[in-house]
C-alpha atoms as a PDB file:
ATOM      1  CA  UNK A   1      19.226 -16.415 -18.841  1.00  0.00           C
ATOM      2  CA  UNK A   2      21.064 -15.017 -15.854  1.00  0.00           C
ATOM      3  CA  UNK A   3      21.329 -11.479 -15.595  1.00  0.00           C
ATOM      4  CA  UNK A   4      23.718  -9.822 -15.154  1.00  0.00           C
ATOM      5  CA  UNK A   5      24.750  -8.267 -12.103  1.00  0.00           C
ATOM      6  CA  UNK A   6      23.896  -4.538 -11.244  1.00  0.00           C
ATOM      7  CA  UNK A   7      27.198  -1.641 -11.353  1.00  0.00           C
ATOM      8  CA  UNK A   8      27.565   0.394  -8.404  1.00  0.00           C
ATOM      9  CA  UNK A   9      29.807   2.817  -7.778  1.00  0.00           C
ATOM     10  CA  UNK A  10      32.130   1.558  -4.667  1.00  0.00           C
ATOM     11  CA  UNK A  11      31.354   4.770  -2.296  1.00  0.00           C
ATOM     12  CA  UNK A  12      27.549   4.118  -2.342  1.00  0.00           C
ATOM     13  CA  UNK A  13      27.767   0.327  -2.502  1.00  0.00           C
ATOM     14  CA  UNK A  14      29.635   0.428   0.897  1.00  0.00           C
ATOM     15  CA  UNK A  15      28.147   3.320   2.388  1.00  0.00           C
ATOM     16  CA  UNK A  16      24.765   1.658   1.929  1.00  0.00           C
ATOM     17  CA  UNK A  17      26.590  -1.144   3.556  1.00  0.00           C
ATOM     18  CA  UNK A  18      27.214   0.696   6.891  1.00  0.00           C
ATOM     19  CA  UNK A  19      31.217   1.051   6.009  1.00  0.00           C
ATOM     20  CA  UNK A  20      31.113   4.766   6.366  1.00  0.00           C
ATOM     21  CA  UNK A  21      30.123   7.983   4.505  1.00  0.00           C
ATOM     22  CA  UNK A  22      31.387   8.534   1.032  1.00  0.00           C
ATOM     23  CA  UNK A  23      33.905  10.696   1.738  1.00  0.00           C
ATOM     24  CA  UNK A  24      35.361   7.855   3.994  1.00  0.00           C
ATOM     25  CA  UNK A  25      34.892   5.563   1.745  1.00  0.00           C
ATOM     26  CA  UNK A  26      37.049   7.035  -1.051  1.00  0.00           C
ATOM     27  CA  UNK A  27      39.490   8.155   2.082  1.00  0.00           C
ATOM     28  CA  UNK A  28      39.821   4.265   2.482  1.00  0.00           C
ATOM     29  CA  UNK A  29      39.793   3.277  -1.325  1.00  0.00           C
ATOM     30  CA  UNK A  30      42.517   6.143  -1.615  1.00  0.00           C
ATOM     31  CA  UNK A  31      44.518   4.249   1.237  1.00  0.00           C
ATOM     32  CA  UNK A  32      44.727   0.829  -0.319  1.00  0.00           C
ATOM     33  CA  UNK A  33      42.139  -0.641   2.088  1.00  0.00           C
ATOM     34  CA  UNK A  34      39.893  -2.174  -0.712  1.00  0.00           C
ATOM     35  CA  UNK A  35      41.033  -4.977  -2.667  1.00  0.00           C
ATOM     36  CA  UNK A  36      38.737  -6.355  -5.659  1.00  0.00           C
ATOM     37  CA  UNK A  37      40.621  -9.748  -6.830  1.00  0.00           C
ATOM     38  CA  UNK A  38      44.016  -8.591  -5.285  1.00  0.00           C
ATOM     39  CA  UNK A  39      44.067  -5.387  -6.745  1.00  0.00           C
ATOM     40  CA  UNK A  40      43.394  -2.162  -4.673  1.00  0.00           C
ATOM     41  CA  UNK A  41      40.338   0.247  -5.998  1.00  0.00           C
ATOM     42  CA  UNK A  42      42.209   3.748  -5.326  1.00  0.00           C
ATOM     43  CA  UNK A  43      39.325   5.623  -6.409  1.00  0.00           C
ATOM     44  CA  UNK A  44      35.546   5.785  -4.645  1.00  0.00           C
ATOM     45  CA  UNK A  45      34.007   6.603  -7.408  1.00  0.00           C
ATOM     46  CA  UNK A  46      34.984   3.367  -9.535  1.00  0.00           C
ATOM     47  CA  UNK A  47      32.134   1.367 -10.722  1.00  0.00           C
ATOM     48  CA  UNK A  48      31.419  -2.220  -9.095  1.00  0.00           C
ATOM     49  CA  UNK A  49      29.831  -5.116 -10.528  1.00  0.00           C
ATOM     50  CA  UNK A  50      27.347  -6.296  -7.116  1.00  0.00           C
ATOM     51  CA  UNK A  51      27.393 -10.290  -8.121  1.00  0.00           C
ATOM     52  CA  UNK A  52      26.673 -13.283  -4.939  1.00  0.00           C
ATOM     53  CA  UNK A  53      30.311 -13.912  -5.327  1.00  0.00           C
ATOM     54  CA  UNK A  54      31.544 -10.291  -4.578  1.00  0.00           C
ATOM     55  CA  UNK A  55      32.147 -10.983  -0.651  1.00  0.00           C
ATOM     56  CA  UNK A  56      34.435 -13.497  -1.377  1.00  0.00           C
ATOM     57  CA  UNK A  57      36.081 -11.324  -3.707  1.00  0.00           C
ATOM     58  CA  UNK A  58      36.734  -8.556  -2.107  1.00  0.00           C
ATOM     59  CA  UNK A  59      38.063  -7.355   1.388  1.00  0.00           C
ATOM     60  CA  UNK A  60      37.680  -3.959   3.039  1.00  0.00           C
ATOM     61  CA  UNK A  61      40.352  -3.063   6.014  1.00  0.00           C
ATOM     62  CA  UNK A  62      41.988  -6.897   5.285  1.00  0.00           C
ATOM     63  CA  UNK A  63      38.563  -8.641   5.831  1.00  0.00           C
ATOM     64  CA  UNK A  64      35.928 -10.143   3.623  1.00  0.00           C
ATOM     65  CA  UNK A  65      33.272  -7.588   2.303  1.00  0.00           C
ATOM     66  CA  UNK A  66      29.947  -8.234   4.071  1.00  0.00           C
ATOM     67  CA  UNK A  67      27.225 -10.046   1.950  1.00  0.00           C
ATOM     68  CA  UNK A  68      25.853  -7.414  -0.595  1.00  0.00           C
ATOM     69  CA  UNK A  69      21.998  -6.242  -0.987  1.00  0.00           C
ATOM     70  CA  UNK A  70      20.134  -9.028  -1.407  1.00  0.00           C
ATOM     71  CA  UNK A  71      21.186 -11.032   1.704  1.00  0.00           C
ATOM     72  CA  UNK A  72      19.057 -13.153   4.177  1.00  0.00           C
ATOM     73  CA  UNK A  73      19.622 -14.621   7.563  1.00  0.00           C
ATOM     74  CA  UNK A  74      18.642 -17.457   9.360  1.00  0.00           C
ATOM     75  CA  UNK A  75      18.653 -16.760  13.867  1.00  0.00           C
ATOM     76  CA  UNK A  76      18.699 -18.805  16.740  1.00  0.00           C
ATOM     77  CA  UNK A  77      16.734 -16.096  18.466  1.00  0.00           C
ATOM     78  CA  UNK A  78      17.625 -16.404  21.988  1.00  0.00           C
ATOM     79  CA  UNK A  79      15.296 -15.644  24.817  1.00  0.00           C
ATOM     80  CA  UNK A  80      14.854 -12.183  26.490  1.00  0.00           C
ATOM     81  CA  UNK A  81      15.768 -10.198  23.221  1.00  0.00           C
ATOM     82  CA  UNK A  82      12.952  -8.412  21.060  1.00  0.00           C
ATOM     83  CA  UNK A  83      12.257  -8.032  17.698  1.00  0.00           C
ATOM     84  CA  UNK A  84      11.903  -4.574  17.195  1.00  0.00           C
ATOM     85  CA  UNK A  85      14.157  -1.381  16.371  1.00  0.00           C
ATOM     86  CA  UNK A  86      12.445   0.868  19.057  1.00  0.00           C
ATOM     87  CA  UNK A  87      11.790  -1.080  21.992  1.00  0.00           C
ATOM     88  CA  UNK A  88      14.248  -0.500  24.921  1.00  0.00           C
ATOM     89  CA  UNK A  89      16.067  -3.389  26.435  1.00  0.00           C
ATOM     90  CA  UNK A  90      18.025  -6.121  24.108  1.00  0.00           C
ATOM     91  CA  UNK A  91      16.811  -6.561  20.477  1.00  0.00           C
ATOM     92  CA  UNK A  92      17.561  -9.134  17.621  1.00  0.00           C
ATOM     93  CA  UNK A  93      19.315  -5.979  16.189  1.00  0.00           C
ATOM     94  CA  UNK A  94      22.296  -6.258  18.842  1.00  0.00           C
ATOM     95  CA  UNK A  95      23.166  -9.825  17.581  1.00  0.00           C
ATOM     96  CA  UNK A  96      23.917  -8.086  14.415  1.00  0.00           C
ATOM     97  CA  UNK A  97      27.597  -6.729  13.214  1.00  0.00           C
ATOM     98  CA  UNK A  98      27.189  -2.839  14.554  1.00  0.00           C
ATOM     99  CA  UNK A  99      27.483  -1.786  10.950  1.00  0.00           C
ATOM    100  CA  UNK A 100      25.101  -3.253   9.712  1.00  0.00           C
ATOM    101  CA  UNK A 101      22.451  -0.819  11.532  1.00  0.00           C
ATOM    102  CA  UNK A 102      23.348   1.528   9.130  1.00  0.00           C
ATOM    103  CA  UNK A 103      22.682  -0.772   5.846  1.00  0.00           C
ATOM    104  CA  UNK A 104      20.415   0.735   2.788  1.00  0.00           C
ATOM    105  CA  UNK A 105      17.879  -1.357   2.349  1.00  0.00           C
ATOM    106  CA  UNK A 106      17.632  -2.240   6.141  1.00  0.00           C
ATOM    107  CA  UNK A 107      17.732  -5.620   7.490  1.00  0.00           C
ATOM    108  CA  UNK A 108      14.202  -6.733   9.174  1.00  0.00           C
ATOM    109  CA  UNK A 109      12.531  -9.439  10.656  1.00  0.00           C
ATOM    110  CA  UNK A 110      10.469 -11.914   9.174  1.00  0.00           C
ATOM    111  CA  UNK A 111       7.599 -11.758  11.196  1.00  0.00           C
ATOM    112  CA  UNK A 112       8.344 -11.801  15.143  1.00  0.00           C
ATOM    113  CA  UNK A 113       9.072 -13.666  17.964  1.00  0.00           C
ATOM    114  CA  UNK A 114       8.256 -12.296  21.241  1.00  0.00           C
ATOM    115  CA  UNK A 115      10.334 -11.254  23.783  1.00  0.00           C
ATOM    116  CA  UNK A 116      10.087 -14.956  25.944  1.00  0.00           C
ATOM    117  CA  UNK A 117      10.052 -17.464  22.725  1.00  0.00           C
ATOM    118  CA  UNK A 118      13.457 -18.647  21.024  1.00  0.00           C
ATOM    119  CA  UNK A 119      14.395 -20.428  18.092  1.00  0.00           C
ATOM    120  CA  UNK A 120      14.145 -19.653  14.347  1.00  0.00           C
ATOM    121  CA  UNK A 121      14.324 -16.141  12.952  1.00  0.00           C
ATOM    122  CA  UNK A 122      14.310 -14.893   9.323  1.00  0.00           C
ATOM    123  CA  UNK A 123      15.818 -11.662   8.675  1.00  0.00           C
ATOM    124  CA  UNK A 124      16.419  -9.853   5.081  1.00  0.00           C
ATOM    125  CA  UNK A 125      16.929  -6.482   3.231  1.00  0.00           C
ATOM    126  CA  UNK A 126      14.616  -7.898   0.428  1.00  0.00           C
ATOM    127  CA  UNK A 127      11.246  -6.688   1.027  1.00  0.00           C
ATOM    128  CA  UNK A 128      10.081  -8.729  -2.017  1.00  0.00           C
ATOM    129  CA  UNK A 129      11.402 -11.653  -0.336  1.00  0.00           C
ATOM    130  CA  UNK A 130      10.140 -10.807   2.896  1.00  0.00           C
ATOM    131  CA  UNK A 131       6.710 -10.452   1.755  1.00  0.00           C
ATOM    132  CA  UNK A 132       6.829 -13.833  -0.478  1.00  0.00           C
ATOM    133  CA  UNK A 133       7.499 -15.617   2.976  1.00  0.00           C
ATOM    134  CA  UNK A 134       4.677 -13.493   4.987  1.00  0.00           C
ATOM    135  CA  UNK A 135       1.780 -13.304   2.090  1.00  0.00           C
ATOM    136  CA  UNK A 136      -1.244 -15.814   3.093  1.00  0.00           C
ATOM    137  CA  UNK A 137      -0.777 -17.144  -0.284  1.00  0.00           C
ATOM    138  CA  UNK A 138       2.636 -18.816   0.269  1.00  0.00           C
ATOM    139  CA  UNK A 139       1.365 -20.651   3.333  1.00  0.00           C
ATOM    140  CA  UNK A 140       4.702 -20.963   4.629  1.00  0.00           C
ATOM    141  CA  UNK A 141       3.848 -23.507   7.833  1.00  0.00           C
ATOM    142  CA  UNK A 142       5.700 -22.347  11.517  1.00  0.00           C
ATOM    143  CA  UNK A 143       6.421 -25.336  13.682  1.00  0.00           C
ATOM    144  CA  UNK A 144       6.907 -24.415  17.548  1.00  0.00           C
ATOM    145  CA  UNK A 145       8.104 -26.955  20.622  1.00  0.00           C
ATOM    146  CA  UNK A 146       5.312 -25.806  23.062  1.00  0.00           C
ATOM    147  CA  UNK A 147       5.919 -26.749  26.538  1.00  0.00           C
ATOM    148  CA  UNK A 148       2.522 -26.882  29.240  1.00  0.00           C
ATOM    149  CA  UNK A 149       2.215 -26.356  32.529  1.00  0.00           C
ATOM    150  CA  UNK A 150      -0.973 -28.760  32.569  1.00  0.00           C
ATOM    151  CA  UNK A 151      -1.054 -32.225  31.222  1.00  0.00           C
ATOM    152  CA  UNK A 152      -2.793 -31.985  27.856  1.00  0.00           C
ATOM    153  CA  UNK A 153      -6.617 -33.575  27.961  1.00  0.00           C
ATOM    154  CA  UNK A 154      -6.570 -35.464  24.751  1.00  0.00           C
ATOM    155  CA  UNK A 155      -9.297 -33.294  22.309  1.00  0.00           C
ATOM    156  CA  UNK A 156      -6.620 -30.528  21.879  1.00  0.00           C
ATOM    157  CA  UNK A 157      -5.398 -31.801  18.777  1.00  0.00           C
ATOM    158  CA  UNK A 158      -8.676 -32.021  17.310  1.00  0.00           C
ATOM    159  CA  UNK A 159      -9.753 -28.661  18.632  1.00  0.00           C
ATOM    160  CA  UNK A 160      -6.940 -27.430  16.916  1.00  0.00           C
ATOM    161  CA  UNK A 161      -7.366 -29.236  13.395  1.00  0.00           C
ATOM    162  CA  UNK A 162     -11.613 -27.907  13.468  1.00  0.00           C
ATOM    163  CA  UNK A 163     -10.133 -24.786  11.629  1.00  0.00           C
ATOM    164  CA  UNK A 164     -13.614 -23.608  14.061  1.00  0.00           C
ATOM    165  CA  UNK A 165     -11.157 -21.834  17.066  1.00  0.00           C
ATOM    166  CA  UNK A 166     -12.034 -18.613  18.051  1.00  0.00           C
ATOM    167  CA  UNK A 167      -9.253 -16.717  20.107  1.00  0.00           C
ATOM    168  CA  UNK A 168     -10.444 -14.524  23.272  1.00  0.00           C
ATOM    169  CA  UNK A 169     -11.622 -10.925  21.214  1.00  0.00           C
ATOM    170  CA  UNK A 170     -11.376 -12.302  17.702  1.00  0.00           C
ATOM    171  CA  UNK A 171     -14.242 -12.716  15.777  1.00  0.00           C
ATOM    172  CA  UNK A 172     -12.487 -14.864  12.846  1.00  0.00           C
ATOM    173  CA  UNK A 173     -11.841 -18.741  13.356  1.00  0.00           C
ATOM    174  CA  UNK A 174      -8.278 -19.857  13.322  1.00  0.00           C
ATOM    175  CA  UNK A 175      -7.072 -21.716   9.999  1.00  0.00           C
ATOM    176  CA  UNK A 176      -6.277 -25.518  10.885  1.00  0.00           C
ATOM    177  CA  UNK A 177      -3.097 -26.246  13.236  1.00  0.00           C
ATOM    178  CA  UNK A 178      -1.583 -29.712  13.500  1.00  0.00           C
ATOM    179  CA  UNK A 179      -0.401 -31.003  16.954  1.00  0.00           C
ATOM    180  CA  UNK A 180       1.873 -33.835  17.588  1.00  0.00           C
ATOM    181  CA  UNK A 181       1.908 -34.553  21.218  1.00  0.00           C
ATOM    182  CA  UNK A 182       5.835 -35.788  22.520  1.00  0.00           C
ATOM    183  CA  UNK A 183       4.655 -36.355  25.791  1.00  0.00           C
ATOM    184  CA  UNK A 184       1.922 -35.236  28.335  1.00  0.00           C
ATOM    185  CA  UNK A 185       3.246 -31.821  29.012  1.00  0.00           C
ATOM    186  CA  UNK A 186       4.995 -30.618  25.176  1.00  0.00           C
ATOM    187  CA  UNK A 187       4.042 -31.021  21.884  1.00  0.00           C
ATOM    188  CA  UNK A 188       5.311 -29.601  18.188  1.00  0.00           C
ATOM    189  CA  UNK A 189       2.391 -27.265  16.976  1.00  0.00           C
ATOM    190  CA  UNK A 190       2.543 -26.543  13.421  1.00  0.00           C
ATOM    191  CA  UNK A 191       0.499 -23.098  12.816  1.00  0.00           C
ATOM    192  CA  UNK A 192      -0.266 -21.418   9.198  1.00  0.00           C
ATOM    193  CA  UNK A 193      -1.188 -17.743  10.078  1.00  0.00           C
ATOM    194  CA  UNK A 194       0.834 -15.424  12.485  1.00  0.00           C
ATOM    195  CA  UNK A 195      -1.867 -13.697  14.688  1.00  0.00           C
ATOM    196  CA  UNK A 196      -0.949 -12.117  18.127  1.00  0.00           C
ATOM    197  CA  UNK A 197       0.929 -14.416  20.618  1.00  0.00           C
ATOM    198  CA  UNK A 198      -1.337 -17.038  18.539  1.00  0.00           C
ATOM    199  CA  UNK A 199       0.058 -20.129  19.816  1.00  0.00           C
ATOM    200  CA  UNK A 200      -0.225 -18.980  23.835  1.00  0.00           C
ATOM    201  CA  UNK A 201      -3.400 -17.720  23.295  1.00  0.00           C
ATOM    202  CA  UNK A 202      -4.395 -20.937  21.068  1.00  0.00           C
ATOM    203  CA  UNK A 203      -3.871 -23.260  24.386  1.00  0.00           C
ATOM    204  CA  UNK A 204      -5.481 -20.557  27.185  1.00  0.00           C
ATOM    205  CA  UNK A 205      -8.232 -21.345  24.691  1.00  0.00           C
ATOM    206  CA  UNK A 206      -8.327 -24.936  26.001  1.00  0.00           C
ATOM    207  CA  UNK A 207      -7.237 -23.976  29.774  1.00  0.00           C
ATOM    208  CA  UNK A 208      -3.735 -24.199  29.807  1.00  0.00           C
ATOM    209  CA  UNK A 209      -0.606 -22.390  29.807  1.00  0.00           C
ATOM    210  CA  UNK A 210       2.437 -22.279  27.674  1.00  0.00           C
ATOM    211  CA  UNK A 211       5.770 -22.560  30.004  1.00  0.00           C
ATOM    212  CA  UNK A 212       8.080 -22.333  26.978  1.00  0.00           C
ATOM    213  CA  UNK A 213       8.036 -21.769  23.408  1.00  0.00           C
ATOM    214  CA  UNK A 214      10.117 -22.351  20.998  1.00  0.00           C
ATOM    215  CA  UNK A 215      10.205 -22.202  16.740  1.00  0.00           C
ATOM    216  CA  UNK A 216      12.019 -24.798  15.195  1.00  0.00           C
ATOM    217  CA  UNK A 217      11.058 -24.980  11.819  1.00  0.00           C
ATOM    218  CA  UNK A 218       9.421 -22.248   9.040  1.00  0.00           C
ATOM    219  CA  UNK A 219       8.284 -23.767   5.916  1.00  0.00           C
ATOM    220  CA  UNK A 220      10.793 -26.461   5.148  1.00  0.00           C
ATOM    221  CA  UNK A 221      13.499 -24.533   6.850  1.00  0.00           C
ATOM    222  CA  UNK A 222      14.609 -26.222  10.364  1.00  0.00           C
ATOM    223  CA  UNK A 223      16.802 -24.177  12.655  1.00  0.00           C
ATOM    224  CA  UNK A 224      20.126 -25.838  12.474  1.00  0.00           C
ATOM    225  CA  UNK A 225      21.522 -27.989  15.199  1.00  0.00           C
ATOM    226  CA  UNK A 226      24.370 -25.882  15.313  1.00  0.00           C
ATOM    227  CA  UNK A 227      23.248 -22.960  15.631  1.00  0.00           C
ATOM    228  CA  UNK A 228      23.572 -21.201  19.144  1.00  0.00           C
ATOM    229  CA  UNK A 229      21.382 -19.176  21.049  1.00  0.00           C
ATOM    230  CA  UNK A 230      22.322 -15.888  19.623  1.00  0.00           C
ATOM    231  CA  UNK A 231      24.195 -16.491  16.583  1.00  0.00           C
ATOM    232  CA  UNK A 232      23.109 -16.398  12.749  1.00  0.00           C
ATOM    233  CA  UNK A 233      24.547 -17.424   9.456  1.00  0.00           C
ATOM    234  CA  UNK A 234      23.480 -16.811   5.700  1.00  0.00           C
ATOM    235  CA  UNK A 235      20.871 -18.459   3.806  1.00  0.00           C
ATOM    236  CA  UNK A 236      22.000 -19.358   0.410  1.00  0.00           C
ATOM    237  CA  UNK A 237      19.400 -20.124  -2.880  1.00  0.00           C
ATOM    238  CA  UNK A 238      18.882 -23.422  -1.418  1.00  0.00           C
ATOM    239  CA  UNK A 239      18.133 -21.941   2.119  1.00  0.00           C
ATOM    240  CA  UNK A 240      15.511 -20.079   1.078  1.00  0.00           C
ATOM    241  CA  UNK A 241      14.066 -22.478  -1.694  1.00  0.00           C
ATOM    242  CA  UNK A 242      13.912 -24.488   1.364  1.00  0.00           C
ATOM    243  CA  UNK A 243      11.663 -21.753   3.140  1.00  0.00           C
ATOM    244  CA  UNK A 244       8.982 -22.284   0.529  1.00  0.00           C
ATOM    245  CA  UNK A 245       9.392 -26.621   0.023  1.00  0.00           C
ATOM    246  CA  UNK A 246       6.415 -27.849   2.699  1.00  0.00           C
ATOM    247  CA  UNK A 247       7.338 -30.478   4.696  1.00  0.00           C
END
């Protein structure tokens, strides 16, 4: 049985959203400015049914209505930005509509990348969701394009598979990676934990050094061809079914 979807009343459903306070929210309902299936909502405090379908629905100022509580995002993380909400310089936050700094629940990151790896990022503002895709139990796999400044020897791939690899100051073996080696110098290294610049650290471990990193999968999820340095787009059910599907 589907349930049904949760009434808000439209001031808090778009102030959460980052549209403004309430008061300007029911100064802009009062102006004509939000349309629910062609017909203006004049008052803020009018009740709003919050269903998947409501951005397409309704428009705010003549555009669409942002996606709704609930949403998640798939990002071609480009290098030189951070995920974080306090570090200075560029963050994953930037690449974001400016409004949407100010949604209730916030949007977060799925994990991180650091500063000099790109490729696939999972944001949401469902913390249930977030912490399905980050619990041990799910085992959601993260695939990486790893390119060496050394030629590879040969035993890394079994080194890696021993599930018996102790990082530098770690006291706890690593859980099992698979490596598929592409050529002498980059390989796609499939890891199924998330510890501290793991991967980098995982090939110092056999004396080498990572020139480039970069995620291309999570789960079953692939970063889309498409998708440019820097831009994002919305995951729908069968996104993020996908997140959990192991490849």
């Amino acid at each position: 049985m589907t349930p049904r979807p949760l009434s808000v009343r439209l001031d808090r459903l778009l102030a959460n959203m980052g549209y403004g306070s309430r008061r300007e929210i029911a100064a802009l309902a009062a102006a004509g400015q939000v349309v629910l299936d062609g017909v203006p909502i004049r008052k803020g405090d009018a009740k709003v049914q919050v269903a998947r379908d409501l951005p397409a629905r309704m428009t705010v100022r003549g555009a669409p209505l942002d996606p709704p509580p609930g949403l998640a995002l798939v990002m071609h993380k480009p290098l030189g930005v951070t995920c974080s909400h306090k570090e200075v310089g560029a963050l994953v936050y930037d690449l974001l509509p400016q409004r949407w700094k100010a949604r209730e629940p916030a949007i977060s990151t799925v994990g991180r990348l650091d500063k000099d790896t790109s490729g696939l990022l999972l944001l949401t503002d469902d913390g249930d969701l977030l912490h399905r895709i980050i619990s041990p139990r799910a085992n959601v796999a993260k695939r990486y394009l790893v390119t060496l400044a050394r030629p590879m020897e040969g035993s890394e791939g079994a080194t890696f598979a021993a599930g018996t690899l102790l990082l530098e100051g770690e006291d706890k073996p690593l859980a099992p990676a698979e490596l598929e080696v592409l050529s002498p110098t980059t390989a796609h290294l499939t890891i199924h934990e998330g510890r501290y610049h793991q991967v980098r650290r995982m090939f110092a471990a056999v004396g080498n050094h990572v020139e480039a990193l970069h995620r291309d999968r999570v789960g079953g999820l692939d970063l889309p061809d498409d998708l440019a340095p820097g831009a994002f787009r919305m995951l729908d059910d069968a996104g993020v079914a996908a997140i959990f599907t192991p490849r």
